[in-house]
N, C-alpha and C. Protein backbone atom coordinates (compact mmCIF):
# COMPACT_ATOMS: atom_id res chain seq x y z
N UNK A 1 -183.84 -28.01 -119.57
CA UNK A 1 -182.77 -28.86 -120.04
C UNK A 1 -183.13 -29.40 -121.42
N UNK A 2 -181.83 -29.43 -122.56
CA UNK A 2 -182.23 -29.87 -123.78
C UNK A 2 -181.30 -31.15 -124.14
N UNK A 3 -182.03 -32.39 -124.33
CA UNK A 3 -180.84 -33.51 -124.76
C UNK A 3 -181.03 -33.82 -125.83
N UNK A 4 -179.78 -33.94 -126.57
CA UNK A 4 -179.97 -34.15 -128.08
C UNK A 4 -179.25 -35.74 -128.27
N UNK A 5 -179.76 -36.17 -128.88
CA UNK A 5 -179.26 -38.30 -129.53
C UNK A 5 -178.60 -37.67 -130.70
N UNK A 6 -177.54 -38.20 -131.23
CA UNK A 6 -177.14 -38.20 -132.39
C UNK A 6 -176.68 -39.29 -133.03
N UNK A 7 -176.67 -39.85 -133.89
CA UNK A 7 -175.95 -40.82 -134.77
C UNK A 7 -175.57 -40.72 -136.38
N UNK A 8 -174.94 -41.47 -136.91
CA UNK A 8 -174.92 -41.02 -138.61
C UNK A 8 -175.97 -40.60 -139.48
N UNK A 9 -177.02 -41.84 -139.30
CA UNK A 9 -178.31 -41.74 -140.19
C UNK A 9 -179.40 -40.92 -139.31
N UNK A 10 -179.67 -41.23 -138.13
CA UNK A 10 -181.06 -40.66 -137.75
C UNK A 10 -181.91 -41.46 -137.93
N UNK A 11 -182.19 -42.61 -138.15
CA UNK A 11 -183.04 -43.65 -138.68
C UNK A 11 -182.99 -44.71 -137.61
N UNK A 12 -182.22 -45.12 -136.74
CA UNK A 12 -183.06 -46.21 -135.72
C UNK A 12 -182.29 -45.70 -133.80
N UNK A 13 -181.23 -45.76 -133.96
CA UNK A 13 -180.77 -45.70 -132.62
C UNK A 13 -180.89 -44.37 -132.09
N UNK A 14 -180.86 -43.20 -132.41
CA UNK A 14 -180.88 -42.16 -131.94
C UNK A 14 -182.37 -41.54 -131.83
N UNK A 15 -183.50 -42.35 -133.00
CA UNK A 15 -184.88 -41.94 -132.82
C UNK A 15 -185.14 -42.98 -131.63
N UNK A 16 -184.83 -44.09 -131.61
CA UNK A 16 -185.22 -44.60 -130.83
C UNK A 16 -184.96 -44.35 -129.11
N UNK A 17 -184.06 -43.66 -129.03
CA UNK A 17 -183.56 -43.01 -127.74
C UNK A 17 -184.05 -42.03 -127.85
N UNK A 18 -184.58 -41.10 -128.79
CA UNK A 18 -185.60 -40.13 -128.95
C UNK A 18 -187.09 -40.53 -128.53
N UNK A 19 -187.58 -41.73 -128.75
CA UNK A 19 -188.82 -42.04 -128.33
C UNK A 19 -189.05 -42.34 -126.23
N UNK A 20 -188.26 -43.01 -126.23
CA UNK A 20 -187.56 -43.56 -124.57
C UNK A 20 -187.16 -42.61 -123.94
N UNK A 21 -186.78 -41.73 -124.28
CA UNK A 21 -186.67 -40.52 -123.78
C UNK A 21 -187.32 -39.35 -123.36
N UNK A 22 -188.62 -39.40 -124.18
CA UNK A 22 -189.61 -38.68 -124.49
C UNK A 22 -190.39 -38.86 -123.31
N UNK A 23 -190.33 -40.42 -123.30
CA UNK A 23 -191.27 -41.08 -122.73
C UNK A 23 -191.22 -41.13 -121.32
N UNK A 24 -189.83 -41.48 -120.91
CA UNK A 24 -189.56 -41.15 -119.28
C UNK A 24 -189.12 -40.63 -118.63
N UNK A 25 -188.53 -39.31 -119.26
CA UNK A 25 -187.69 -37.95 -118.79
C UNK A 25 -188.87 -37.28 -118.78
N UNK A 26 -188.61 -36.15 -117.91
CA UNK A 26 -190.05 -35.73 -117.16
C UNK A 26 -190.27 -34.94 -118.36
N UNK A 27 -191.63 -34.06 -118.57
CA UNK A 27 -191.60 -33.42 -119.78
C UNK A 27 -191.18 -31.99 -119.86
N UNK A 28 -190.78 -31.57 -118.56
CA UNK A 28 -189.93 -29.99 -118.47
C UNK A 28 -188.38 -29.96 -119.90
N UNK A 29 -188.37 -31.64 -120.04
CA UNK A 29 -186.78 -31.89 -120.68
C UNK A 29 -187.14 -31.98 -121.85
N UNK A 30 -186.40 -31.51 -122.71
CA UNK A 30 -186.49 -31.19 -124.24
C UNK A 30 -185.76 -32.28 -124.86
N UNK A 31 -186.43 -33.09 -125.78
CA UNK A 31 -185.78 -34.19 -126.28
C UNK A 31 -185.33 -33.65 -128.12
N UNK A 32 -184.25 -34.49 -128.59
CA UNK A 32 -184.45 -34.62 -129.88
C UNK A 32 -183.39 -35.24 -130.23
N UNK A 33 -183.46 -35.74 -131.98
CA UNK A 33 -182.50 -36.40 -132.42
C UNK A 33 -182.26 -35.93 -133.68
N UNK A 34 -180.75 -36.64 -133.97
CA UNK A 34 -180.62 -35.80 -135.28
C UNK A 34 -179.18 -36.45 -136.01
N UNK A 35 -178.87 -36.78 -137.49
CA UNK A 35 -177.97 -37.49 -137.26
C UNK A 35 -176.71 -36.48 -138.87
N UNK A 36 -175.54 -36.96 -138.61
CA UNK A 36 -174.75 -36.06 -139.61
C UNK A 36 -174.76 -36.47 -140.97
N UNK A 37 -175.43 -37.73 -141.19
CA UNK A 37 -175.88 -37.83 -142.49
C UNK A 37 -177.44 -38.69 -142.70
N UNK A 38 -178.48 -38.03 -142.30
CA UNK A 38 -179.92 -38.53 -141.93
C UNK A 38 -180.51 -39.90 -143.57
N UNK A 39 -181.02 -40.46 -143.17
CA UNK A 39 -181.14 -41.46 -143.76
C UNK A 39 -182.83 -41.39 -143.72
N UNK A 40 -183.74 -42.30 -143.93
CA UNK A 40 -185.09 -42.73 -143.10
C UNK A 40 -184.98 -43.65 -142.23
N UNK A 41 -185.95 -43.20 -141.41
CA UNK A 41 -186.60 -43.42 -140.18
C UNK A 41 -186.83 -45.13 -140.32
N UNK A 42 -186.04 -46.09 -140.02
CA UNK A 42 -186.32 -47.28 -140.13
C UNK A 42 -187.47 -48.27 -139.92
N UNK A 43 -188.22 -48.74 -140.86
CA UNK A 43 -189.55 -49.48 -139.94
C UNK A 43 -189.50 -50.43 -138.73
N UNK A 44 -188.31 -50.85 -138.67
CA UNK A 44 -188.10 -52.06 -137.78
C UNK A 44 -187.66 -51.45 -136.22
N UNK A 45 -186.88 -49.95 -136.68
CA UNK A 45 -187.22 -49.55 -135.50
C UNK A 45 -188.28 -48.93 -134.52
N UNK A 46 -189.22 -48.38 -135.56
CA UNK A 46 -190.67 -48.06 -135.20
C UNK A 46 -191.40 -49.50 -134.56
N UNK A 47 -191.39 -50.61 -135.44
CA UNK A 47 -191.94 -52.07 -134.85
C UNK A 47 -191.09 -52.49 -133.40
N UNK A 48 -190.23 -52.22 -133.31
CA UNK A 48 -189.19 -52.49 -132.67
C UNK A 48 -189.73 -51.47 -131.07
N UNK A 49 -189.90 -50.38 -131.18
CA UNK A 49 -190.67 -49.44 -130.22
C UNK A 49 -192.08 -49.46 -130.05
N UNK A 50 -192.67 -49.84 -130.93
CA UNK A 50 -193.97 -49.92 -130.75
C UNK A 50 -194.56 -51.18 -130.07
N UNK A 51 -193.60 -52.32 -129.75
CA UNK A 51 -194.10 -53.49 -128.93
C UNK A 51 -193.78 -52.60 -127.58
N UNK A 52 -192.83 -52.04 -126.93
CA UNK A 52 -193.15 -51.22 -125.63
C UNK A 52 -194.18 -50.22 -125.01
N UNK A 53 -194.72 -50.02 -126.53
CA UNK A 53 -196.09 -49.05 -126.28
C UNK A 53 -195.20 -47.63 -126.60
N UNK A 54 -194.53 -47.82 -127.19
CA UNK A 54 -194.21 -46.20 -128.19
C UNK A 54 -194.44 -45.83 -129.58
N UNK A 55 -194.78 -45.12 -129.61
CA UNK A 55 -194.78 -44.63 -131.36
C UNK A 55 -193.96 -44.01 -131.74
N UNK A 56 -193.19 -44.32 -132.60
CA UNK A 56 -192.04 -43.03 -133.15
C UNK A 56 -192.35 -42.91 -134.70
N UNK A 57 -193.81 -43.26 -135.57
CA UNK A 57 -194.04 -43.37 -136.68
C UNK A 57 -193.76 -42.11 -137.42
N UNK A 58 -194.39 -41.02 -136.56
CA UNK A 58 -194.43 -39.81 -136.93
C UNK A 58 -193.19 -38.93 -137.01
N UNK A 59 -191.95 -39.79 -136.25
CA UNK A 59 -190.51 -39.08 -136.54
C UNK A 59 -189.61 -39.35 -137.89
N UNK A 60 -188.99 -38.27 -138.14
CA UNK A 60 -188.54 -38.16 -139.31
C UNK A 60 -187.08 -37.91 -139.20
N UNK A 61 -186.01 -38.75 -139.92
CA UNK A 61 -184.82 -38.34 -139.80
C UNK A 61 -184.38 -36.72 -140.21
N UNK A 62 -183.63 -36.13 -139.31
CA UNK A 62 -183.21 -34.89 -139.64
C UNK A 62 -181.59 -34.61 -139.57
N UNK A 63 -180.98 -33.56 -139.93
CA UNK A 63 -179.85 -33.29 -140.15
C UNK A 63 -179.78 -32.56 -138.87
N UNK A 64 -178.43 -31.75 -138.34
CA UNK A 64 -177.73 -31.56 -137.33
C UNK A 64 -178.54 -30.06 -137.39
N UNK A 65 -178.44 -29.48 -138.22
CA UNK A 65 -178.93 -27.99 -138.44
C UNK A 65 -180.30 -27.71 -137.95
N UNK A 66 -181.25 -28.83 -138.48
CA UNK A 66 -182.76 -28.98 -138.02
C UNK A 66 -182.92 -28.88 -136.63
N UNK A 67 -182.53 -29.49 -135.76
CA UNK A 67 -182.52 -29.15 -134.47
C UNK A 67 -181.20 -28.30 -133.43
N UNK A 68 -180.82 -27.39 -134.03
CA UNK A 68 -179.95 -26.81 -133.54
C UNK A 68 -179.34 -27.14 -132.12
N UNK A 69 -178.06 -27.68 -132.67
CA UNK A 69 -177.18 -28.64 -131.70
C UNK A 69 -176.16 -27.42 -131.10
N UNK A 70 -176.16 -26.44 -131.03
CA UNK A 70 -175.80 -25.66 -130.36
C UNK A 70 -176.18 -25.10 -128.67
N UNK A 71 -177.44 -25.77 -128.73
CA UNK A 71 -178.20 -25.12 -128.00
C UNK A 71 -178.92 -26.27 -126.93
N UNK A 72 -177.70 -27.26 -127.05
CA UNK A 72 -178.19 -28.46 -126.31
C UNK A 72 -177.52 -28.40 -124.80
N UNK A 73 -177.85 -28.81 -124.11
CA UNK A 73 -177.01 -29.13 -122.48
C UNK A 73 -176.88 -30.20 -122.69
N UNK A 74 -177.27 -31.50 -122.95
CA UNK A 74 -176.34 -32.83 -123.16
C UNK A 74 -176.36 -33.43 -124.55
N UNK A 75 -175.27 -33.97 -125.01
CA UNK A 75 -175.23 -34.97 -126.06
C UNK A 75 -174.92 -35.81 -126.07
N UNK A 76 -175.89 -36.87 -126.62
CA UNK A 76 -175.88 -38.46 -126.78
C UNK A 76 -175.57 -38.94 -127.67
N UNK A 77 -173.97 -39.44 -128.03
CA UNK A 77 -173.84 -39.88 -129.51
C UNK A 77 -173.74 -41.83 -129.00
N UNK A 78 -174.48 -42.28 -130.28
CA UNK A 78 -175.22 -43.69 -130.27
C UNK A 78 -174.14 -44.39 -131.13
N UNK A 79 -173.20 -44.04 -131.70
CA UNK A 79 -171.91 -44.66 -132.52
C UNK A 79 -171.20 -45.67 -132.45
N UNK A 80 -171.47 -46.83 -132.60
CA UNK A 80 -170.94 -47.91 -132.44
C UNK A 80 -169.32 -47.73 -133.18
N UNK A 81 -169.26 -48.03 -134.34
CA UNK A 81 -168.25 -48.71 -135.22
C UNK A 81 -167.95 -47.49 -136.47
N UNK A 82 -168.96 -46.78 -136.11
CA UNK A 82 -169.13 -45.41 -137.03
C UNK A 82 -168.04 -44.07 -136.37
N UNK A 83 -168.19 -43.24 -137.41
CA UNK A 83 -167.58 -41.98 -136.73
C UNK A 83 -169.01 -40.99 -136.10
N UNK A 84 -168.68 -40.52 -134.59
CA UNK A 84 -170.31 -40.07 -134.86
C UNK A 84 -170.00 -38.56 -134.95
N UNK A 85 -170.92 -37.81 -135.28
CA UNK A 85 -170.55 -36.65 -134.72
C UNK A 85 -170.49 -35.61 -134.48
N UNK A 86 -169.84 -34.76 -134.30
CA UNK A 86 -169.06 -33.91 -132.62
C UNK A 86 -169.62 -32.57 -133.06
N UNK A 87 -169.97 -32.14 -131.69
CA UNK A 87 -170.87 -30.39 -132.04
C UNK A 87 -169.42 -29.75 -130.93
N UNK A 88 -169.00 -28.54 -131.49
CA UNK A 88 -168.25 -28.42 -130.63
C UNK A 88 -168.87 -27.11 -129.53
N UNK A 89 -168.09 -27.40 -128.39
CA UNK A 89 -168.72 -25.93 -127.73
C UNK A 89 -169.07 -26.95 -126.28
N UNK A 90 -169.32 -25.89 -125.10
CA UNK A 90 -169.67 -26.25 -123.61
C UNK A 90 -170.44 -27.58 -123.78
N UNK A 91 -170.34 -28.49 -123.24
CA UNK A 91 -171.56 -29.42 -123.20
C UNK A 91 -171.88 -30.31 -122.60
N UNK A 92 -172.45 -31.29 -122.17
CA UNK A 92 -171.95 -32.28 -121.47
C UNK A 92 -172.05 -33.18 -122.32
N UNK A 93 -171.07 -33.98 -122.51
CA UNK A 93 -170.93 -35.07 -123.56
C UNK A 93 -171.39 -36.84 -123.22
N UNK A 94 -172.26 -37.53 -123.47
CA UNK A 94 -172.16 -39.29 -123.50
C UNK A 94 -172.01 -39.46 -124.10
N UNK A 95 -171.39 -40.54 -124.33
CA UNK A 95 -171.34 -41.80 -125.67
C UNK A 95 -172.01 -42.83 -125.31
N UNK A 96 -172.70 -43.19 -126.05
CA UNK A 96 -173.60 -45.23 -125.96
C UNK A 96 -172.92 -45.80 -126.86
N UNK A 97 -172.09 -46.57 -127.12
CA UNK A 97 -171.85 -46.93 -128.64
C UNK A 97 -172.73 -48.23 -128.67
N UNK A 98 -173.90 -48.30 -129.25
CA UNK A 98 -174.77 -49.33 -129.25
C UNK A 98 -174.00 -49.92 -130.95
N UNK A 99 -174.34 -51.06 -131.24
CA UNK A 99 -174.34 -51.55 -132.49
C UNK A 99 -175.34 -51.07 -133.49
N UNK A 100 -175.51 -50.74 -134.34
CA UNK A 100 -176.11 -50.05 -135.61
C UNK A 100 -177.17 -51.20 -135.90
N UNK A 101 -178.12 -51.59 -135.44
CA UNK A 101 -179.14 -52.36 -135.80
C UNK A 101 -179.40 -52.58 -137.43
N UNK A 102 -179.08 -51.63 -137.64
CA UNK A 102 -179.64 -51.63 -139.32
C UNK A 102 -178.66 -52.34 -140.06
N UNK A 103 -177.39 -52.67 -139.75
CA UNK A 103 -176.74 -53.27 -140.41
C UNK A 103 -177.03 -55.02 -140.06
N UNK A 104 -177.21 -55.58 -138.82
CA UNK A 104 -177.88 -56.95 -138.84
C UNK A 104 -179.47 -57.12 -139.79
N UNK A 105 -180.50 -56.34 -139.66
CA UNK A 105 -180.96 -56.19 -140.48
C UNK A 105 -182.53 -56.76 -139.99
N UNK A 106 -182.58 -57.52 -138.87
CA UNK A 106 -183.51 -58.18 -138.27
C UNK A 106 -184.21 -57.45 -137.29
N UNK A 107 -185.28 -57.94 -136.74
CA UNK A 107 -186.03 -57.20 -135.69
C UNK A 107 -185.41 -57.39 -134.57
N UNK A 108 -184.56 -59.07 -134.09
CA UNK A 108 -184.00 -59.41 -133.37
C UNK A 108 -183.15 -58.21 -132.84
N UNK A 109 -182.38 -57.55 -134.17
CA UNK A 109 -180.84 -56.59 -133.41
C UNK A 109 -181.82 -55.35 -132.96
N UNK A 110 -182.57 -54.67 -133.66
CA UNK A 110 -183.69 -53.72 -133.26
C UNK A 110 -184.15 -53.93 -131.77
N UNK A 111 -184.33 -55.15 -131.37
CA UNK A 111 -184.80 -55.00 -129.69
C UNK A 111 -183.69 -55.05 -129.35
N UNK A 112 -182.67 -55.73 -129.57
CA UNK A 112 -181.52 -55.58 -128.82
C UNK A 112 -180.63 -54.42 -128.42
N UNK A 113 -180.95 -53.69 -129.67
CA UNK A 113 -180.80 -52.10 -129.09
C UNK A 113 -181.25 -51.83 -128.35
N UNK A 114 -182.65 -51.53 -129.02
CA UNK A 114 -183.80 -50.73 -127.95
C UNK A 114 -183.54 -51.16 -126.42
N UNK A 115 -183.15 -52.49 -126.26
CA UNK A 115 -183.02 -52.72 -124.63
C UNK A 115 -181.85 -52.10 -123.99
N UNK A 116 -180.99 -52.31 -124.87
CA UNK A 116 -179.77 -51.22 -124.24
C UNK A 116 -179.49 -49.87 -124.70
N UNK A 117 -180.20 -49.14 -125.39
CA UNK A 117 -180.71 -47.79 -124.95
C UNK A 117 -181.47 -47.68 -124.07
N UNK A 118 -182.31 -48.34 -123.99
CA UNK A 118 -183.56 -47.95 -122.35
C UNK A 118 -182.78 -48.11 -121.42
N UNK A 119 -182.12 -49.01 -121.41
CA UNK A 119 -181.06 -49.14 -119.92
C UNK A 119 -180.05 -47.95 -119.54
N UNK A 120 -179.88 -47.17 -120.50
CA UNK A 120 -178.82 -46.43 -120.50
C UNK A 120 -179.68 -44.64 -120.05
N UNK A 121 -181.10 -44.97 -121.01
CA UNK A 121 -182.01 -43.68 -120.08
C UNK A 121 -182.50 -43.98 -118.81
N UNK A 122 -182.49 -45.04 -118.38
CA UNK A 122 -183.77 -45.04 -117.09
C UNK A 122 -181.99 -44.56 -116.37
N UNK A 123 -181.07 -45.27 -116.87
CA UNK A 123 -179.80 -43.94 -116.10
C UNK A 123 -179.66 -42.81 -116.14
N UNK A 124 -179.68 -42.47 -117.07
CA UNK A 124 -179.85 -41.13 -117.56
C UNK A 124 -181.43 -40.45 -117.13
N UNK A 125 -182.11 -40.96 -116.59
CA UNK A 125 -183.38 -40.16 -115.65
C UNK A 125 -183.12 -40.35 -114.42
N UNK A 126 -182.34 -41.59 -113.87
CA UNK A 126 -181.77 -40.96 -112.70
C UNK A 126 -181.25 -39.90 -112.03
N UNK A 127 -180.41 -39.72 -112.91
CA UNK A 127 -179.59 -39.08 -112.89
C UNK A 127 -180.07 -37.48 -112.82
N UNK A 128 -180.86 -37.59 -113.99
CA UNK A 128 -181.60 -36.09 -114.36
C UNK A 128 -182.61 -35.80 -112.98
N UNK A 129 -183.47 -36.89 -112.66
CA UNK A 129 -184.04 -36.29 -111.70
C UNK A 129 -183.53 -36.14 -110.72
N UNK A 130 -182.18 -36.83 -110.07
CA UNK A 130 -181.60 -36.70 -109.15
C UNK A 130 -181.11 -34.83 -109.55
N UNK A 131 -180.57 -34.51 -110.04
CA UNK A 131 -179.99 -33.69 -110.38
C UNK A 131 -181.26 -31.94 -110.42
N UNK A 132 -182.17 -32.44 -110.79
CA UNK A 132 -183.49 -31.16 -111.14
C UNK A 132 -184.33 -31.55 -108.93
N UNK A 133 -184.22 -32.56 -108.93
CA UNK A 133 -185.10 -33.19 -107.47
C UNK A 133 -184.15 -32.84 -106.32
């Protein structure tokens, strides 16, 4: 199984559901993220993951092409207020529309994501292991 995060930039909500993901989806599952106009990798969201005991230092925002979104079985678009977007073709589709952390600008909105993306994978590993178990 391959799940792909997407958002505009690639820089906090979709790496960061890239890290959480990594982390508690079993490792048979192929993670990645990738966004339609990639930005950098935000520090606050790295600080922001790294108080849970993740590292996402070493991730780098990428474009849609870099990880070939064709070839995904689910997609996760993280789009709040933005347009996010759309790979077309078979797929199974979510939406999170979390708020764009980067626009509050604080570490504060950064966990506040991060907590409601994790909430939304430890569903999304339910689910998956229910589904592979």
């Amino acid at each position: 199984m391959r799940i792909l995060f997407l958002c505009v930039a690639n820089s906090a909500r979709s790496q960061m559901a890239e890290g959480l993901a990594r982390t508690m989806l079993p490792t048979e599952v192929e993670v990645a993220s990738a966004g339609s106009a990639p930005g950098r990798l935000h520090p606050l969201a790295v600080e922001a993951m790294a108080e849970t005991g993740i590292d996402i230092s070493a991730h780098h925002s990428k474009p849609l092409a870099e990880v070939a979104p064709d070839t995904a079985d689910v997609i996760v678009t993280l789009c709040a207020e933005e347009i996010c977007p759309y790979i077309p073709g078979p797929v199974q589709r979510l939406h999170w529309p979390i708020p764009d952390p980067v626009a509050e600008g604080d570490l504060a909105a950064f966990r506040t994501a991060r907590d409601r993306i994790k909430s939304r994978v430890e569903e999304l590993v339910r689910r998956t292991v229910s589904v592979s178990g």
